[in-house]
N, C-alpha and C. Protein backbone atom coordinates (compact mmCIF):
# COMPACT_ATOMS: atom_id res chain seq x y z
N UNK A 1 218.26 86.76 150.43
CA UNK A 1 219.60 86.86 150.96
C UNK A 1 220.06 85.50 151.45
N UNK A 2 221.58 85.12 151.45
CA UNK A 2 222.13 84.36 151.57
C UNK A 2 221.55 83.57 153.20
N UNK A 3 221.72 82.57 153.80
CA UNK A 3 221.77 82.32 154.87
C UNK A 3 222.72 81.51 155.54
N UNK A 4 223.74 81.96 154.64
CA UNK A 4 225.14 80.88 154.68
C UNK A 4 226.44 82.58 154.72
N UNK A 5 227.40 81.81 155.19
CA UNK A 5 228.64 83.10 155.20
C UNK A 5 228.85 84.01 154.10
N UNK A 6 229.21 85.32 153.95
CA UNK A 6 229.39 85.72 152.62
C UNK A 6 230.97 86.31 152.69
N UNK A 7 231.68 85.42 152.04
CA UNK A 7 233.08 86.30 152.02
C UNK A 7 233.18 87.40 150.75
N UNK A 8 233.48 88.29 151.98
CA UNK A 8 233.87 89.66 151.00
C UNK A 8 234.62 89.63 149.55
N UNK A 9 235.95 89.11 150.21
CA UNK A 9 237.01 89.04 149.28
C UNK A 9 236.24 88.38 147.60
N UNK A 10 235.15 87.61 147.72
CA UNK A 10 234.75 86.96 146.42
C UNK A 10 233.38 87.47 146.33
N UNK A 11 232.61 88.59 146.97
CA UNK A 11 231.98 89.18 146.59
C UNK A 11 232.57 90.17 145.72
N UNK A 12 233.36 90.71 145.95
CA UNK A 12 234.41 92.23 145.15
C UNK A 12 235.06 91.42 143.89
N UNK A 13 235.77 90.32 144.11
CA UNK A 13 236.03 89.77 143.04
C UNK A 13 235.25 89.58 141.76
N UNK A 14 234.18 89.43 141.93
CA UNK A 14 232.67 88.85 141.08
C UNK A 14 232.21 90.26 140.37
N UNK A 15 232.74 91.34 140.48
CA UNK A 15 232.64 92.42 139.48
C UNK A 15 234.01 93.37 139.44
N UNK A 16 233.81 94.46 138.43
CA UNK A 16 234.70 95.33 138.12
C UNK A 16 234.33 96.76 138.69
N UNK A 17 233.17 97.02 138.70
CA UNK A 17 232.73 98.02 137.68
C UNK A 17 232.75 99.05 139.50
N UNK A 18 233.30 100.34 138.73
CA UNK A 18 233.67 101.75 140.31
C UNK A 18 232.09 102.23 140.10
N UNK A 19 231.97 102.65 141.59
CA UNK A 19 231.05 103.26 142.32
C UNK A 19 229.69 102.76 141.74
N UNK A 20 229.64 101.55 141.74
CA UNK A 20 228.42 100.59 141.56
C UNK A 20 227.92 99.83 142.39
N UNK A 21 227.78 100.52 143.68
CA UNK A 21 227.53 99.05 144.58
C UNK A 21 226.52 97.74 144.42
N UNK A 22 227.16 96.90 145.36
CA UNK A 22 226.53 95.68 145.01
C UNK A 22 226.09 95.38 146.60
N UNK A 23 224.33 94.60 146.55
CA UNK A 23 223.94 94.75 147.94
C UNK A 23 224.30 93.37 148.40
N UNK A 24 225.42 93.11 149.04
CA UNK A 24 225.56 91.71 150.11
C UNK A 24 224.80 90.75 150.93
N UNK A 25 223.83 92.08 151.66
CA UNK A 25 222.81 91.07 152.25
C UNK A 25 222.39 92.27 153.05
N UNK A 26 221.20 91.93 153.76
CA UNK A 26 220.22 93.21 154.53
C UNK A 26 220.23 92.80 156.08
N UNK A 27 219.72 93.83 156.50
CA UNK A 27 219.86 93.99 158.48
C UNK A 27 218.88 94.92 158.53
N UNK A 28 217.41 93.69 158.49
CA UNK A 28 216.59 94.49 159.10
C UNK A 28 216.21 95.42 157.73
N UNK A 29 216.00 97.21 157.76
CA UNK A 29 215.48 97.36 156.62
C UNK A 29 216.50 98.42 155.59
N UNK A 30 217.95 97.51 156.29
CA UNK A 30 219.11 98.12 155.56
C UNK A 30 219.43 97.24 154.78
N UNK A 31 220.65 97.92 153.69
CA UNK A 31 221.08 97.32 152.82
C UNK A 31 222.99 97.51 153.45
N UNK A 32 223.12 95.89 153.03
CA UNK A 32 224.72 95.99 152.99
C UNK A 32 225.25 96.00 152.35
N UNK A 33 226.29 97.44 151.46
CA UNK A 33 226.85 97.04 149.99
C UNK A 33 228.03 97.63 149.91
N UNK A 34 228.69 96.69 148.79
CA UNK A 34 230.29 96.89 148.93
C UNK A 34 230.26 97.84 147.38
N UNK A 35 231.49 98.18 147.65
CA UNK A 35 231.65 99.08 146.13
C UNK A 35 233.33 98.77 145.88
N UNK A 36 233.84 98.76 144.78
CA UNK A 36 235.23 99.31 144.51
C UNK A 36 234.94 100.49 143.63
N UNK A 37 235.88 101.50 144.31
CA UNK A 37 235.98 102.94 143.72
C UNK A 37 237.35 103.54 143.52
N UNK A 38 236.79 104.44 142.86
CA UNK A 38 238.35 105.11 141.94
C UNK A 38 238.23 106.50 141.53
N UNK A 39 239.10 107.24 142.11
CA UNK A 39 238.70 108.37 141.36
C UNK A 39 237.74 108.99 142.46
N UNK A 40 237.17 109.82 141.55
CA UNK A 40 235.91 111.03 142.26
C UNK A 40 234.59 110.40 142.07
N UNK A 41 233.59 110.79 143.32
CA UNK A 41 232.25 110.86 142.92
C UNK A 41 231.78 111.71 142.93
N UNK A 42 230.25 111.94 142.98
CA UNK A 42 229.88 113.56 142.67
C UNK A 42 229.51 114.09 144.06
N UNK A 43 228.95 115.22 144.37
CA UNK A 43 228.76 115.92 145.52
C UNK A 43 227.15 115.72 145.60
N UNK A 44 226.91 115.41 146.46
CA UNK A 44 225.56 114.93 147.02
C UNK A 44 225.34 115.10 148.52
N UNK A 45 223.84 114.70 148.61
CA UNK A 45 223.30 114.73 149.97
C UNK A 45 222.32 113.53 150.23
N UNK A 46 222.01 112.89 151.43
CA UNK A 46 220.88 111.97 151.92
C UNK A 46 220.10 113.37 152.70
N UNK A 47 218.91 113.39 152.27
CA UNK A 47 218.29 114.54 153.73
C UNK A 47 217.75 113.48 154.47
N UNK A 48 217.13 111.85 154.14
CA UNK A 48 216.93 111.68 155.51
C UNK A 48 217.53 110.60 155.98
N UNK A 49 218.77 110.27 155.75
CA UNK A 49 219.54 109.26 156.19
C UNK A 49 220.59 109.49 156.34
N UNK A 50 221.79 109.20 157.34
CA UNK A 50 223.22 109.04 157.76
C UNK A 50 223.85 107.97 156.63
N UNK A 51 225.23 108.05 156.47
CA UNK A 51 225.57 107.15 155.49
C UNK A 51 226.50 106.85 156.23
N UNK A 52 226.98 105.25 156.28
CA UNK A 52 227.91 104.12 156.44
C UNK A 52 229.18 104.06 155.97
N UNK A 53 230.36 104.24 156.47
CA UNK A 53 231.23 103.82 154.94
C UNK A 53 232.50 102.82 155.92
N UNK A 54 232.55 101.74 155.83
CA UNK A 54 234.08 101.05 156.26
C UNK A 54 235.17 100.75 154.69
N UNK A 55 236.16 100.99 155.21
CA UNK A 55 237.12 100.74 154.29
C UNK A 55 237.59 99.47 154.33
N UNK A 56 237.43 98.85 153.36
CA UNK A 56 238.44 97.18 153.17
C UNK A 56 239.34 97.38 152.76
N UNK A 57 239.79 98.27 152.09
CA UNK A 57 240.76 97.81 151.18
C UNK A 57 241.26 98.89 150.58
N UNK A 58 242.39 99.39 150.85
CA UNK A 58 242.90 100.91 150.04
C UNK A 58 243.11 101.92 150.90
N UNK A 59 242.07 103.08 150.51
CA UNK A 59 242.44 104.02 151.12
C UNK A 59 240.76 105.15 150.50
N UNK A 60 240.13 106.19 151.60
CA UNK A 60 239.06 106.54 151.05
C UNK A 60 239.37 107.84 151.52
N UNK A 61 238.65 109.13 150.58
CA UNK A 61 238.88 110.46 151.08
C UNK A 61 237.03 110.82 151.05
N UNK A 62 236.46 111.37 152.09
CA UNK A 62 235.64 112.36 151.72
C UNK A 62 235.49 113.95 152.00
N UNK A 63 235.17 114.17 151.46
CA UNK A 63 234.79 115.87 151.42
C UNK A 63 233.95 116.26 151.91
N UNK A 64 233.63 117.12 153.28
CA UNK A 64 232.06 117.56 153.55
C UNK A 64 231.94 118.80 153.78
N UNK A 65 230.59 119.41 153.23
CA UNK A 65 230.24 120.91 153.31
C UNK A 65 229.26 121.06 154.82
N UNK A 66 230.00 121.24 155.35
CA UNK A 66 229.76 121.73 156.69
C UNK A 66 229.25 122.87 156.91
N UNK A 67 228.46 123.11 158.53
CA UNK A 67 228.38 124.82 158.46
C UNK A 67 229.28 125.68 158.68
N UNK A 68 230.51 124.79 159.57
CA UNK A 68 231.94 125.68 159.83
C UNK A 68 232.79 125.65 158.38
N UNK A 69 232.25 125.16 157.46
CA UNK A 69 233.01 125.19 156.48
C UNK A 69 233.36 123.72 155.48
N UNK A 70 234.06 123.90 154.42
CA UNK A 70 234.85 122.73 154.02
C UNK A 70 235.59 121.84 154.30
N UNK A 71 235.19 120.28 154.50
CA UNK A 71 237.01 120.14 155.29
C UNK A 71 236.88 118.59 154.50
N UNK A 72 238.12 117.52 154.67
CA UNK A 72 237.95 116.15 153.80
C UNK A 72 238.53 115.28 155.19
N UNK A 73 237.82 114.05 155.58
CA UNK A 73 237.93 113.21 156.33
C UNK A 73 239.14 111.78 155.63
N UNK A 74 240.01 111.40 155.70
CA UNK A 74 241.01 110.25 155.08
C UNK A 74 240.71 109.47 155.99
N UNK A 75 239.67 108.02 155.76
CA UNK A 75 239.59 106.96 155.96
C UNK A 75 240.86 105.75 155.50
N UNK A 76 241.61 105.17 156.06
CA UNK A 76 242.87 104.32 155.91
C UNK A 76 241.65 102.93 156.12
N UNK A 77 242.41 102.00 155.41
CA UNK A 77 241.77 100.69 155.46
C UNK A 77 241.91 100.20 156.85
N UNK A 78 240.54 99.76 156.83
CA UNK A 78 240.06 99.31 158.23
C UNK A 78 239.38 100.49 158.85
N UNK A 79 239.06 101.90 158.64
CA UNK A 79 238.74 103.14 159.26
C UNK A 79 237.16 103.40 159.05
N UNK A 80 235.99 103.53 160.10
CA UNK A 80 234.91 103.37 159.93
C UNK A 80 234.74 105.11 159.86
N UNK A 81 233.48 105.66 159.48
CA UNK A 81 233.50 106.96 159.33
C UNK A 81 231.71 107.19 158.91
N UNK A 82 230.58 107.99 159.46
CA UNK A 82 229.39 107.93 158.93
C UNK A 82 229.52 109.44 158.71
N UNK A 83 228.68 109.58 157.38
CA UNK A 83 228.14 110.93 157.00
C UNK A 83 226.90 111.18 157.72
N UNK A 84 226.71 112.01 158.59
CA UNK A 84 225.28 112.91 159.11
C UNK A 84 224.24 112.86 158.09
N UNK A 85 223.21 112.78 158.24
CA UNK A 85 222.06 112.91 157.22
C UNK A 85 222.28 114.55 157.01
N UNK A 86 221.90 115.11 155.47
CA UNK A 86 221.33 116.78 155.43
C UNK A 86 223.05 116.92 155.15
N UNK A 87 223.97 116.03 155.18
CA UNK A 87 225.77 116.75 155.16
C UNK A 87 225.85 116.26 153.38
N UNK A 88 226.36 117.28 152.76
CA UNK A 88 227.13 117.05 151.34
C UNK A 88 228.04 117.13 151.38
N UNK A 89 228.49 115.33 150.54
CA UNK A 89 229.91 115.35 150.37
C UNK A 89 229.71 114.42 149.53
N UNK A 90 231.65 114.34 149.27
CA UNK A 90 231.62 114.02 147.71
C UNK A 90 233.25 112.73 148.38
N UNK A 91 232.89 111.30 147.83
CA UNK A 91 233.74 110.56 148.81
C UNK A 91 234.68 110.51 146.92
N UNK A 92 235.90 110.29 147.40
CA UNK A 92 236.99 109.74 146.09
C UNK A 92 237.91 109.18 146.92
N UNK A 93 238.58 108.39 145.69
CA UNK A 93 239.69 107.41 146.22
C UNK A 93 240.57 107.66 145.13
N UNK A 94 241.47 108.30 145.28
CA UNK A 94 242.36 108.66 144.45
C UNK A 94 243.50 107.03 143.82
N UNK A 95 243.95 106.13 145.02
CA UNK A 95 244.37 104.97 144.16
C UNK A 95 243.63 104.34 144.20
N UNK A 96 242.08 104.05 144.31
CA UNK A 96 241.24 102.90 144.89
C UNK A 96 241.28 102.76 146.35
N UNK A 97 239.91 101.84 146.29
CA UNK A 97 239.69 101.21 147.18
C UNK A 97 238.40 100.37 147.33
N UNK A 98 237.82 99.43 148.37
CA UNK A 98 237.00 98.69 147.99
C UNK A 98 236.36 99.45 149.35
N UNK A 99 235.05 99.70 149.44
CA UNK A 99 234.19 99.83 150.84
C UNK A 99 232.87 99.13 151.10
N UNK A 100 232.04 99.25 152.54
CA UNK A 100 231.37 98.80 152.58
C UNK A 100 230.56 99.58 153.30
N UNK A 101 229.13 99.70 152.62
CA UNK A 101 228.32 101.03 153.11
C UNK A 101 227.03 100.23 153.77
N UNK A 102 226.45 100.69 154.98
CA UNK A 102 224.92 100.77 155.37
C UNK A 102 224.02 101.67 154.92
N UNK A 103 223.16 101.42 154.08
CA UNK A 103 222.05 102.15 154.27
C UNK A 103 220.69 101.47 153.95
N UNK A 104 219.73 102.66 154.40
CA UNK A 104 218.19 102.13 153.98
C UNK A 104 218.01 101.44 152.64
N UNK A 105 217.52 100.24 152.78
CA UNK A 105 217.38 99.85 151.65
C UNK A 105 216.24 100.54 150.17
N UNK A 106 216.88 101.00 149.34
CA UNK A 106 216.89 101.36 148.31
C UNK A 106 217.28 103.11 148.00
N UNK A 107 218.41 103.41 149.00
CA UNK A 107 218.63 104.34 148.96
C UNK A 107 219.77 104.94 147.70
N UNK A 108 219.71 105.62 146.80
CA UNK A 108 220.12 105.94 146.02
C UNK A 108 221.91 106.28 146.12
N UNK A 109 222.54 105.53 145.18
CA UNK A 109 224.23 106.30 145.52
C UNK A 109 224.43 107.95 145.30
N UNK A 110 223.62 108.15 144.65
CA UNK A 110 223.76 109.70 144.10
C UNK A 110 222.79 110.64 145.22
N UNK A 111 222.57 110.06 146.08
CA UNK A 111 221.23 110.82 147.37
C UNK A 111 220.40 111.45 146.62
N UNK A 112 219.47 111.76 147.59
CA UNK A 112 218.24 112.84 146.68
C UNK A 112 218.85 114.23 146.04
N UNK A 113 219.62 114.84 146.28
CA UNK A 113 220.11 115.53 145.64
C UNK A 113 221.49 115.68 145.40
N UNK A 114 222.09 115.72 144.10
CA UNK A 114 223.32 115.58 143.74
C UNK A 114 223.81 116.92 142.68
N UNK A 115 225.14 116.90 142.82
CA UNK A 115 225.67 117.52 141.13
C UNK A 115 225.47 117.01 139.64
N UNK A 116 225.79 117.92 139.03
CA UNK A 116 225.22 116.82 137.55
C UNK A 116 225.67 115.79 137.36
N UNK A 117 225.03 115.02 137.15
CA UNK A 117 225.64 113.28 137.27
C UNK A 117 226.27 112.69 135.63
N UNK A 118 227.57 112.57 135.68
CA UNK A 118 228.58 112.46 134.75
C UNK A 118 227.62 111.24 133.67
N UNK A 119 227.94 111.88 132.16
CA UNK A 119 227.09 110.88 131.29
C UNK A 119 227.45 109.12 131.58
N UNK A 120 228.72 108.77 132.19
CA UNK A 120 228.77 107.07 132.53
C UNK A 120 228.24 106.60 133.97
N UNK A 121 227.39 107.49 134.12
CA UNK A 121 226.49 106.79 135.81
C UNK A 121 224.80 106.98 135.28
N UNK A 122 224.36 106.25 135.66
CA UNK A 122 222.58 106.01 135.51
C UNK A 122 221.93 107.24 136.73
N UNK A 123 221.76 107.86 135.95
CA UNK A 123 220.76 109.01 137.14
C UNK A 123 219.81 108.59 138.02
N UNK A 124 219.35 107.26 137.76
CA UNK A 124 218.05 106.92 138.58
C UNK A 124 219.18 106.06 139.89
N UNK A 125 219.96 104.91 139.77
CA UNK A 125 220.54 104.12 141.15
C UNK A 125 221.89 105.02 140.79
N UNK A 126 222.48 105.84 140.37
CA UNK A 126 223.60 106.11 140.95
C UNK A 126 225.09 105.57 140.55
N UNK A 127 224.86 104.48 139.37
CA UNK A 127 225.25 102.81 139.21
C UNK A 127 226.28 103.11 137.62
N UNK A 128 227.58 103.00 137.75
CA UNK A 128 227.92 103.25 136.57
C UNK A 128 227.50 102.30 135.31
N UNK A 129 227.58 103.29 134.02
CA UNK A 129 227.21 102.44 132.94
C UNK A 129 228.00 101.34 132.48
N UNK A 130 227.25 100.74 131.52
CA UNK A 130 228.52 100.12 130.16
C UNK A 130 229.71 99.52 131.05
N UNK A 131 229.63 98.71 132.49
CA UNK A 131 231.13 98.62 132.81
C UNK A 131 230.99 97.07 133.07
């Protein structure tokens, strides 16, 4: 990892590719990674980790299956928001947006357990294909 500043803005620049994160730099035995996303992801879970999400840039929706039920959280840029470990949800960004997630380092985008994972994402990191 870097030991010099890392600006965001030209980390996000330096790829294209939705719901692929890219790891920035670590804290300890986390990972810091930004994503630009679009659209839907799939419905998943961490069972043993909380998930991170700040918004840079756009606008972020997630969805969580709760025990009181269904409900979707709207993160506005600049809006911090963590998923509970053991909670399924499914984050989309209907016009985009760019975010920036904490987690354990080498924790999977698709969590240990997910929905069927669409033929343009890699089942093992979570990581879209071909982009």
């Amino acid at each position: 990892m870097s030991n010099e500043p890392i600006p965001l803005s030209k980390a996000l620049a330096s790829f294209d590719a939705l719901w692929s994160p890219r790891i920035v730099t670590r804290v300890n035995d986390y990972d810091v990674r930004i994503a630009k996303v679009e659209g839907e992801h799939i419905w998943h879970v961490h069972d043993e980790t909380d998930e991170f999400f700040l918004v840079l840039d756009g606008e972020l929706h997630i969805s969580l299956r709760e025990p009181a039920g269904e409900r979707t959280v709207l993160l506005p840029q600049g809006a911090v928001f963590t998923v509970p470990r053991g909670t399924e949800h499914k984050p989309y960004a209907p016009s985009g947006a760019a975010i920036l997630m904490f987690e354990p380092a080498g924790t999977p985008t698709v969590g240990d357990r997910h929905d069927e994972i669409p033929d343009h994402v890699d089942s093992t990191t979570g990581h879209a294909l071909n982009t």
